[in-house]
C-alpha atoms as a PDB file:
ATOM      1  CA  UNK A   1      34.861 -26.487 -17.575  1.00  0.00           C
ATOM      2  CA  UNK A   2      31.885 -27.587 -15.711  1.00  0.00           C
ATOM      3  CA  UNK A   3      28.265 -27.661 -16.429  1.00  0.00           C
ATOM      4  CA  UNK A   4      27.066 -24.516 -14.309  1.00  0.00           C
ATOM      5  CA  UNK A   5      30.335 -22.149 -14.986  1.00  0.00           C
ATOM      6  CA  UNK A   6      30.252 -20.866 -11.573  1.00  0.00           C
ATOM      7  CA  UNK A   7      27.150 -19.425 -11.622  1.00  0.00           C
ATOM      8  CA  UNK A   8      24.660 -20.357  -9.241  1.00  0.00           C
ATOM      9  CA  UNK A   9      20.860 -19.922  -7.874  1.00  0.00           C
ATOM     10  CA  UNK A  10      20.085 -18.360  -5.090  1.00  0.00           C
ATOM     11  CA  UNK A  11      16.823 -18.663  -5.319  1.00  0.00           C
ATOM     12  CA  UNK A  12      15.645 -22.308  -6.074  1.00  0.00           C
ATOM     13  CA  UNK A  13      12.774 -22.311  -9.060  1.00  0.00           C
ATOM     14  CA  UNK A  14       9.772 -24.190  -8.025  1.00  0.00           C
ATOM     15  CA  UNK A  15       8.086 -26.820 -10.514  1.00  0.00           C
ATOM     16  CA  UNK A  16       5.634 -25.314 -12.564  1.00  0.00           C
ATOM     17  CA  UNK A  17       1.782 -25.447 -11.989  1.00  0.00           C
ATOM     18  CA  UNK A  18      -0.457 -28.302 -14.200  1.00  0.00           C
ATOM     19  CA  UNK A  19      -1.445 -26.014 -17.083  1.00  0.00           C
ATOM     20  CA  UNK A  20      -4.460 -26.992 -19.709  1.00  0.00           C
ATOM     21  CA  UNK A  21      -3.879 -25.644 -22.934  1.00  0.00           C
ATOM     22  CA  UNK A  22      -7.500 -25.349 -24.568  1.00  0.00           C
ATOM     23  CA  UNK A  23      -8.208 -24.114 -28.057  1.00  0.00           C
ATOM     24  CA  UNK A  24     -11.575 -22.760 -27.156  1.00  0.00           C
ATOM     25  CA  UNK A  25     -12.341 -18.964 -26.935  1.00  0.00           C
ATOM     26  CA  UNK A  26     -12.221 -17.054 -23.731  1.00  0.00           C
ATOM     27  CA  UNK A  27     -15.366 -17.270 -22.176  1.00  0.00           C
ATOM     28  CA  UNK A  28     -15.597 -21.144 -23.011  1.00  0.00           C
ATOM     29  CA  UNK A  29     -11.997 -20.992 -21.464  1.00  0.00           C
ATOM     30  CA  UNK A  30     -12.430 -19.705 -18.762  1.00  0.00           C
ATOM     31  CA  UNK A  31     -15.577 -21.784 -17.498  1.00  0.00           C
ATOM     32  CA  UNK A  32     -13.968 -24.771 -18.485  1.00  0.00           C
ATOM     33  CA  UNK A  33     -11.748 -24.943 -15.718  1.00  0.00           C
ATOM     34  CA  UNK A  34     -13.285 -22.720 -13.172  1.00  0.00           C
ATOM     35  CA  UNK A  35     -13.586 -18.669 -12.901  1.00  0.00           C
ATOM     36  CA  UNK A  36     -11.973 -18.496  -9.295  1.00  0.00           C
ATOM     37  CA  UNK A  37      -9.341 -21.426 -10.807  1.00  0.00           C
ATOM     38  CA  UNK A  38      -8.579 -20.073 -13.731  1.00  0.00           C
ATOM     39  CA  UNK A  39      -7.965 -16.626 -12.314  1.00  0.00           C
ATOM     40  CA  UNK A  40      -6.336 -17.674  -8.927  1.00  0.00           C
ATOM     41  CA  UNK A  41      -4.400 -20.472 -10.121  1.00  0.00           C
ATOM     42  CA  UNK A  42      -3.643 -20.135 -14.048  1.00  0.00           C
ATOM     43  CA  UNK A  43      -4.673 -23.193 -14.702  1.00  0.00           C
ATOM     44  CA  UNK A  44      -4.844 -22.082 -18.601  1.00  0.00           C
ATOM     45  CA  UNK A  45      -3.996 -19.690 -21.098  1.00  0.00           C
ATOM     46  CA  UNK A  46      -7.007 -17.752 -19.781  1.00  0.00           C
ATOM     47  CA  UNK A  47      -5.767 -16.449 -16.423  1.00  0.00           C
ATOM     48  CA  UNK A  48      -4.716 -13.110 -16.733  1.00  0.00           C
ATOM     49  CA  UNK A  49      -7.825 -12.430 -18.656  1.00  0.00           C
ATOM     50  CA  UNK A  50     -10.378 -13.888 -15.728  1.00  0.00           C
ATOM     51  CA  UNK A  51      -8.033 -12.010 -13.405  1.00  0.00           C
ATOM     52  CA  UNK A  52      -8.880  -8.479 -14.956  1.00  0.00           C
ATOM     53  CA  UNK A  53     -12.561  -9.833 -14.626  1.00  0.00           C
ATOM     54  CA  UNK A  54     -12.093 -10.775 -11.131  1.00  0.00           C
ATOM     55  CA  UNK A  55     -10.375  -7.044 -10.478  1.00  0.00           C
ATOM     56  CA  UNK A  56     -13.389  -5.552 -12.236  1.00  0.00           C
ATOM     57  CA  UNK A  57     -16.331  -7.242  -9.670  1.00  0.00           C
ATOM     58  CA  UNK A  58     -14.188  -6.525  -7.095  1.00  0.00           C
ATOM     59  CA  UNK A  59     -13.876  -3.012  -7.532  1.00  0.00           C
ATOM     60  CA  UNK A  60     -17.647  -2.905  -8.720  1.00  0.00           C
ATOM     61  CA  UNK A  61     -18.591  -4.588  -5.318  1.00  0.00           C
ATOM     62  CA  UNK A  62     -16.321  -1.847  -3.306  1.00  0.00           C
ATOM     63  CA  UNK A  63     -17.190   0.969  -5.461  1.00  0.00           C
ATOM     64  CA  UNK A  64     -21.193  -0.416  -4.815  1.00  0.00           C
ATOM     65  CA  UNK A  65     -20.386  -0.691  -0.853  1.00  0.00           C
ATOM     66  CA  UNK A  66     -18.790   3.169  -0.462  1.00  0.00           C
ATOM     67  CA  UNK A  67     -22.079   4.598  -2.622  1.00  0.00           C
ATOM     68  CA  UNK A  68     -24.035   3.115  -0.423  1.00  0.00           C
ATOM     69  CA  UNK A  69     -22.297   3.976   2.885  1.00  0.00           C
ATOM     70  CA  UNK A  70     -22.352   7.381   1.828  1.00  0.00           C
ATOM     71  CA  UNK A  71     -25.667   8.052   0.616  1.00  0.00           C
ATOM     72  CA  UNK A  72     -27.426   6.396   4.195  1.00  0.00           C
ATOM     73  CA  UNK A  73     -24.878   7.107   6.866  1.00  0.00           C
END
């Protein structure tokens, strides 16, 4: 038999990213490294968690933007 056993990728995995494992909590975390890196690029265990804190000033921002447009135009 061979190594693969006729199975095959069809798409080809790409490395994985430089991660930092830190053991300190998640604000500490997550300016370690960055906000925008941390949420953008993973670059720890933190980067789903800055990513729902990204999502939430974005949609603050937007939700700010529209109230405004609609109260003086």
């Amino acid at each position: 038999m061979s190594d693969d056993d006729g199975v095959f990728e069809r798409i080809k995995k790409r490395p994985l990213p430089e991660f930092n494992d830190t053991d300190s909590g998640i604000i500490e975390g997550i300016l370690e490294d960055g906000f925008l890196n941390v949420a953008l690029n993973d670059s720890n265990q933190f980067g789903p968690h800055a990513m729902i804190i990204l999502l939430g000033v974005v949609a603050s921002v937007t939700g700010l933007i529209l109230l405004l447009g609609m109260k003086f135009f």
